[in-house]
N, C-alpha and C. Protein backbone atom coordinates (compact mmCIF):
# COMPACT_ATOMS: atom_id res chain seq x y z
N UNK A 1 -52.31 -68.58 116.27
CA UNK A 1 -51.61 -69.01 115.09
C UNK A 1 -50.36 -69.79 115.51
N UNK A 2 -50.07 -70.64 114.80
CA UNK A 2 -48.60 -71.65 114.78
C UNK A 2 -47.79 -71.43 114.60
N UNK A 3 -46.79 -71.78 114.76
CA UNK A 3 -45.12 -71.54 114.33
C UNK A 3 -44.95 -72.86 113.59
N UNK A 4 -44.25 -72.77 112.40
CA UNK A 4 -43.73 -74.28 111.75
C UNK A 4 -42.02 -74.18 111.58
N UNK A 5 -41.62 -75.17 112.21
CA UNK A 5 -40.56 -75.89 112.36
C UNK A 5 -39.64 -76.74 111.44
N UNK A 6 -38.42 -76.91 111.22
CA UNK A 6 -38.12 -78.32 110.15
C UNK A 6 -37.19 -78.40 110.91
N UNK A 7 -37.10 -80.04 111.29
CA UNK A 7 -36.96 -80.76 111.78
C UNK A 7 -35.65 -81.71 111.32
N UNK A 8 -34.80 -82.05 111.70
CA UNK A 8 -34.20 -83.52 110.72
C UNK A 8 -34.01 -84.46 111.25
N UNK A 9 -33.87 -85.71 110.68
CA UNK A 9 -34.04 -87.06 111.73
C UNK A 9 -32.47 -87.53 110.88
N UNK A 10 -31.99 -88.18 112.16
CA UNK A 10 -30.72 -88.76 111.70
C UNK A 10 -30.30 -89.79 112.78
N UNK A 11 -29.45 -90.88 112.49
CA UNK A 11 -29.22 -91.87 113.04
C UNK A 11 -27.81 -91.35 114.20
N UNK A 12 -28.49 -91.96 115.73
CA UNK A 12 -27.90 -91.71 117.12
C UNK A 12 -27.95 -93.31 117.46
N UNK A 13 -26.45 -93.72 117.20
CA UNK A 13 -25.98 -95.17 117.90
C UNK A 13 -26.88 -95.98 116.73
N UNK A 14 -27.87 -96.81 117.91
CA UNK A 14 -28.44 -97.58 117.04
C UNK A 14 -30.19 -97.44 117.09
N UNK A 15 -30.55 -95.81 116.87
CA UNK A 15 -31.61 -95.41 116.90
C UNK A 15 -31.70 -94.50 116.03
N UNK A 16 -33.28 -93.33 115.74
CA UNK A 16 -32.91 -92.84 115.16
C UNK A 16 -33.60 -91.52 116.24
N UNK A 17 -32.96 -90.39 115.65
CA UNK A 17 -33.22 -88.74 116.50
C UNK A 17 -33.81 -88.16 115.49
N UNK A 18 -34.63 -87.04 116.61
CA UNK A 18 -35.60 -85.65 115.46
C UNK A 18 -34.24 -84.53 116.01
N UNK A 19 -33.34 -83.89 115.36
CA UNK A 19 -33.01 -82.93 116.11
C UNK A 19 -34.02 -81.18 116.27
N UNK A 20 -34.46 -81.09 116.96
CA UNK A 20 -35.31 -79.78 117.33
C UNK A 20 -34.69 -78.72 117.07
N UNK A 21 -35.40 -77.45 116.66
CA UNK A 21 -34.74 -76.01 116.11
C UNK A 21 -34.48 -75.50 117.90
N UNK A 22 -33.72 -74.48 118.17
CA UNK A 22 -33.20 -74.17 119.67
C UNK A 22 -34.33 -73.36 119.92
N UNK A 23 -35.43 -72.39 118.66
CA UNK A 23 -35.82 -71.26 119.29
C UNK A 23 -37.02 -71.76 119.73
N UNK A 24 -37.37 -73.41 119.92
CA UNK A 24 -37.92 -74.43 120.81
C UNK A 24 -38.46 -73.81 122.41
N UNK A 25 -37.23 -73.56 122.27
CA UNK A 25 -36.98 -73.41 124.21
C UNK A 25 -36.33 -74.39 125.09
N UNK A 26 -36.41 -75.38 124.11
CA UNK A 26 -36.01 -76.95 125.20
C UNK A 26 -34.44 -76.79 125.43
N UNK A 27 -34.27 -77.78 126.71
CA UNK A 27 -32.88 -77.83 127.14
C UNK A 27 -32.58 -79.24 127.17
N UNK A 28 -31.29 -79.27 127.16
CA UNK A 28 -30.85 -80.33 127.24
C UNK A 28 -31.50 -81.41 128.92
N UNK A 29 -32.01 -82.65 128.12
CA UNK A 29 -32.41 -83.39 129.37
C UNK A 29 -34.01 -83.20 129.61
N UNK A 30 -34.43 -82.60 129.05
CA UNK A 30 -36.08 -82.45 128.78
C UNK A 30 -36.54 -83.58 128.58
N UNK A 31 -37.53 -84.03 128.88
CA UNK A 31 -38.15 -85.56 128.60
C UNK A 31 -39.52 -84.98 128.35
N UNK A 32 -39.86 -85.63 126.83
CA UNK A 32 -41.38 -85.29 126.19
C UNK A 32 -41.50 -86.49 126.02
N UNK A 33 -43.36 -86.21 125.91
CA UNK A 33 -43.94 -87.48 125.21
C UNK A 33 -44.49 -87.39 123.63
N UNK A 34 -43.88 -88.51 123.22
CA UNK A 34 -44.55 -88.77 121.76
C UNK A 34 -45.77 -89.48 121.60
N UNK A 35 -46.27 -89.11 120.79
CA UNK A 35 -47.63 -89.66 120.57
C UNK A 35 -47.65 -89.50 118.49
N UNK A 36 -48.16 -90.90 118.30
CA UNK A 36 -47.88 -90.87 116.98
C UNK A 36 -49.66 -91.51 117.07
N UNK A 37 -50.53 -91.29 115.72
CA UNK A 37 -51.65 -90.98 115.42
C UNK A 37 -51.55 -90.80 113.72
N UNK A 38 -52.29 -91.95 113.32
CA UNK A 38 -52.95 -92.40 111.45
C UNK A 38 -51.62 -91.56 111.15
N UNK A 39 -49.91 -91.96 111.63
CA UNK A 39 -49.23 -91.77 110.59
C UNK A 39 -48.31 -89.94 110.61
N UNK A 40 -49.29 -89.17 112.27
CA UNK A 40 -48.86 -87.88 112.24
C UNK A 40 -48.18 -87.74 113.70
N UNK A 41 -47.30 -87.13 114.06
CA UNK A 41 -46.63 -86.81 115.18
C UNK A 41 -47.13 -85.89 116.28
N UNK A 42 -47.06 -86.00 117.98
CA UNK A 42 -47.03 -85.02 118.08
C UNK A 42 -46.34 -84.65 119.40
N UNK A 43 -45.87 -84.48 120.08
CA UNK A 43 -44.77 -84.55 121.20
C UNK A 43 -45.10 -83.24 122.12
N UNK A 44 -45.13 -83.55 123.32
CA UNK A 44 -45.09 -82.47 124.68
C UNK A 44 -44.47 -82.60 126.11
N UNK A 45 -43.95 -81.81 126.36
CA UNK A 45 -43.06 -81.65 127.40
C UNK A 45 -43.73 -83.05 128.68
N UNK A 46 -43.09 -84.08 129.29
CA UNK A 46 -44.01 -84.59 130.47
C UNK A 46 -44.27 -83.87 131.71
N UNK A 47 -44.98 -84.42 132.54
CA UNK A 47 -45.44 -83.75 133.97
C UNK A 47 -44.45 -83.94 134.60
N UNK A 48 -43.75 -83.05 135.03
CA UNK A 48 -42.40 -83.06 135.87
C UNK A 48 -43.00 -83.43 137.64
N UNK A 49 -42.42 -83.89 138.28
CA UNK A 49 -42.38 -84.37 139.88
C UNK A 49 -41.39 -83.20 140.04
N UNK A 50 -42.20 -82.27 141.59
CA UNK A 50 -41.18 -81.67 142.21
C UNK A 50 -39.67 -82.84 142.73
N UNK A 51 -38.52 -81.79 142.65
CA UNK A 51 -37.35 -82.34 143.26
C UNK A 51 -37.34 -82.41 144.56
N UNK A 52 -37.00 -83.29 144.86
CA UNK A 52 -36.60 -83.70 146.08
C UNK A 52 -35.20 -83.73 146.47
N UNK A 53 -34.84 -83.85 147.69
CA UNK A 53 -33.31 -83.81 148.13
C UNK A 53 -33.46 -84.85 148.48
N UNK A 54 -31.97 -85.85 148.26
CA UNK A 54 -31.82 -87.06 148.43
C UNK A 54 -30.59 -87.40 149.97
N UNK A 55 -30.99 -87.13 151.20
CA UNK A 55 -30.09 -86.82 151.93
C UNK A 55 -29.60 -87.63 152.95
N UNK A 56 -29.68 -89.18 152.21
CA UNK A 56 -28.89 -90.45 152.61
C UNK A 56 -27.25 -90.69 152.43
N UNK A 57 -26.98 -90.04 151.60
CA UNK A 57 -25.18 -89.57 151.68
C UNK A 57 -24.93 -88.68 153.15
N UNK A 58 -25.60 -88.18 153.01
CA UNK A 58 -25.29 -87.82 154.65
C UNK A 58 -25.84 -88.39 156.13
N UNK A 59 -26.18 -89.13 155.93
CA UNK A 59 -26.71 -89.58 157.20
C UNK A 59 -25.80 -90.23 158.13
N UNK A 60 -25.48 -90.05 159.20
CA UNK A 60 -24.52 -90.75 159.71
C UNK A 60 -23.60 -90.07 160.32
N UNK A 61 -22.94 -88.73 159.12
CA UNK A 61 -21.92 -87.80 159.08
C UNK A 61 -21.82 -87.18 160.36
N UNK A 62 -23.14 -86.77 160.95
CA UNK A 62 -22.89 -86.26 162.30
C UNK A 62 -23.48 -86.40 163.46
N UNK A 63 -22.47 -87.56 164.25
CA UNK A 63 -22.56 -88.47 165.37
C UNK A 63 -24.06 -87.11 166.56
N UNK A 64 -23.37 -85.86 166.72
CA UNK A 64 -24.25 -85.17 167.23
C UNK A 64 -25.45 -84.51 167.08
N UNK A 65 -25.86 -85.15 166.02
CA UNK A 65 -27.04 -84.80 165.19
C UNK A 65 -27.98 -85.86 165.55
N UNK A 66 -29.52 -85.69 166.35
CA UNK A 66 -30.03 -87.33 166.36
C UNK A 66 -31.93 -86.71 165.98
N UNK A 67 -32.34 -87.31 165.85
CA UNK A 67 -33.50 -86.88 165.17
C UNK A 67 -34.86 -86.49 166.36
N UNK A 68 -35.47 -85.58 165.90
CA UNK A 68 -36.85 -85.10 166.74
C UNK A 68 -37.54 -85.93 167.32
N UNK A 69 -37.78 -86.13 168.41
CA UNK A 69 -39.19 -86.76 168.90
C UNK A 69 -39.94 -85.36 169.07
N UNK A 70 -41.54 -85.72 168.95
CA UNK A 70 -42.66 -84.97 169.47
C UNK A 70 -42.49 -84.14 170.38
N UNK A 71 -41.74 -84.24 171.79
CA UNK A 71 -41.20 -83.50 172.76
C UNK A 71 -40.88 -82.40 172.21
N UNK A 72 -39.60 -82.58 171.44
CA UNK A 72 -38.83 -81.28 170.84
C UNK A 72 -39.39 -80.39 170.45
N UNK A 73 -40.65 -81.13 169.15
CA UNK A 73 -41.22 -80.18 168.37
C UNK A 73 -41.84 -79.25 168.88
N UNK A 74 -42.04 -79.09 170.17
CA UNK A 74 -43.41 -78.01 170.83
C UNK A 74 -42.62 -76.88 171.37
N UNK A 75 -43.49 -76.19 170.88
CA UNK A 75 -42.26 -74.28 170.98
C UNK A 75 -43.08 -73.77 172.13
N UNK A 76 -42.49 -72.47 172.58
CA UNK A 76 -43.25 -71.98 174.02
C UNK A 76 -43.81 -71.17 173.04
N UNK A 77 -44.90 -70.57 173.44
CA UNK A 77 -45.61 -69.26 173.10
C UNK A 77 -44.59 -68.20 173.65
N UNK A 78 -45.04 -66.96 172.31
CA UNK A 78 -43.63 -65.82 172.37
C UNK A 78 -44.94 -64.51 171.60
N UNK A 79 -43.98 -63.69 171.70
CA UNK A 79 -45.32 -62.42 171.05
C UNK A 79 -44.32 -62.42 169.73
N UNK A 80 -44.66 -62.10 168.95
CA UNK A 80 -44.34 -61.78 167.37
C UNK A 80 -44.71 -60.29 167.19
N UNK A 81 -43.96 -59.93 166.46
CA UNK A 81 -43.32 -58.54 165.59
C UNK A 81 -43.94 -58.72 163.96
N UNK A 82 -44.92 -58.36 163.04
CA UNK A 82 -44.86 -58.90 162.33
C UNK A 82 -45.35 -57.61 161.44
N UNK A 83 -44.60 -56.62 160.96
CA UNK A 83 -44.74 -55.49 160.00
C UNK A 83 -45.12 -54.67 161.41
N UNK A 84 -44.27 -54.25 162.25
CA UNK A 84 -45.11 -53.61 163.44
C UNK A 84 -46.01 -53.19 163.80
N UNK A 85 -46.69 -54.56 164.33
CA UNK A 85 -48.03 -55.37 164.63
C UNK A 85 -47.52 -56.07 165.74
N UNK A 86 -47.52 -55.92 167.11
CA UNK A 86 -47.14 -56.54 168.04
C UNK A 86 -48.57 -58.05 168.24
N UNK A 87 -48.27 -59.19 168.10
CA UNK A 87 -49.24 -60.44 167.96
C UNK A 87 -49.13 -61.16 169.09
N UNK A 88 -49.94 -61.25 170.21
CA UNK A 88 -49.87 -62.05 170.99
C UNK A 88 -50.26 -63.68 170.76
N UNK A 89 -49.32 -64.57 171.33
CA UNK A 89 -49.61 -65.99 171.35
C UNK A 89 -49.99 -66.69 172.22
N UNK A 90 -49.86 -67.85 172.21
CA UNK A 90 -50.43 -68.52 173.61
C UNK A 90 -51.90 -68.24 173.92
């Protein structure tokens, strides 16, 4: 079963807004899609993209910081502890 809503539309700048009831759920900054159809509405949240970190403000910051080659990445084999479960590697 549905929940019904009322809605009011009112003029924002030089557009016009639906303002939404809060017990919605939506937050501020939500981006839905509208879809209008013979004259009827109907709007849903979009497919959000995981966030990403944007971490070009820092680049640079530390002269002793220099990036991986392949070399680095290779770890020695070690035994692991894992819920005491002694795991041999290598």
């Amino acid at each position: 079963m549905s929940k019904e809503y009322k809605a009011k539309v009112f003029k924002s700048g030089n557009s016009l807004a639906l303002r939404l009831p809060k017990a919605l759920g939506l937050v501020d900054g939500d981006e839905m899609v509208l879809r209008e159809e013979r004259g009827k509405y109907s709007f849903e949240p979009t497919l959000t993209k995981p966030r990403t970190i944007d971490l070009t403000g820092i680049y640079g910051s530390m002269p002793g910081l220099k990036a991986l080659i392949s070399d680095d990445r290779m770890m020695e084999p070690r035994d692991l502890d894992w819920d005491g479960k002694l795991l041999r590697r290598g």
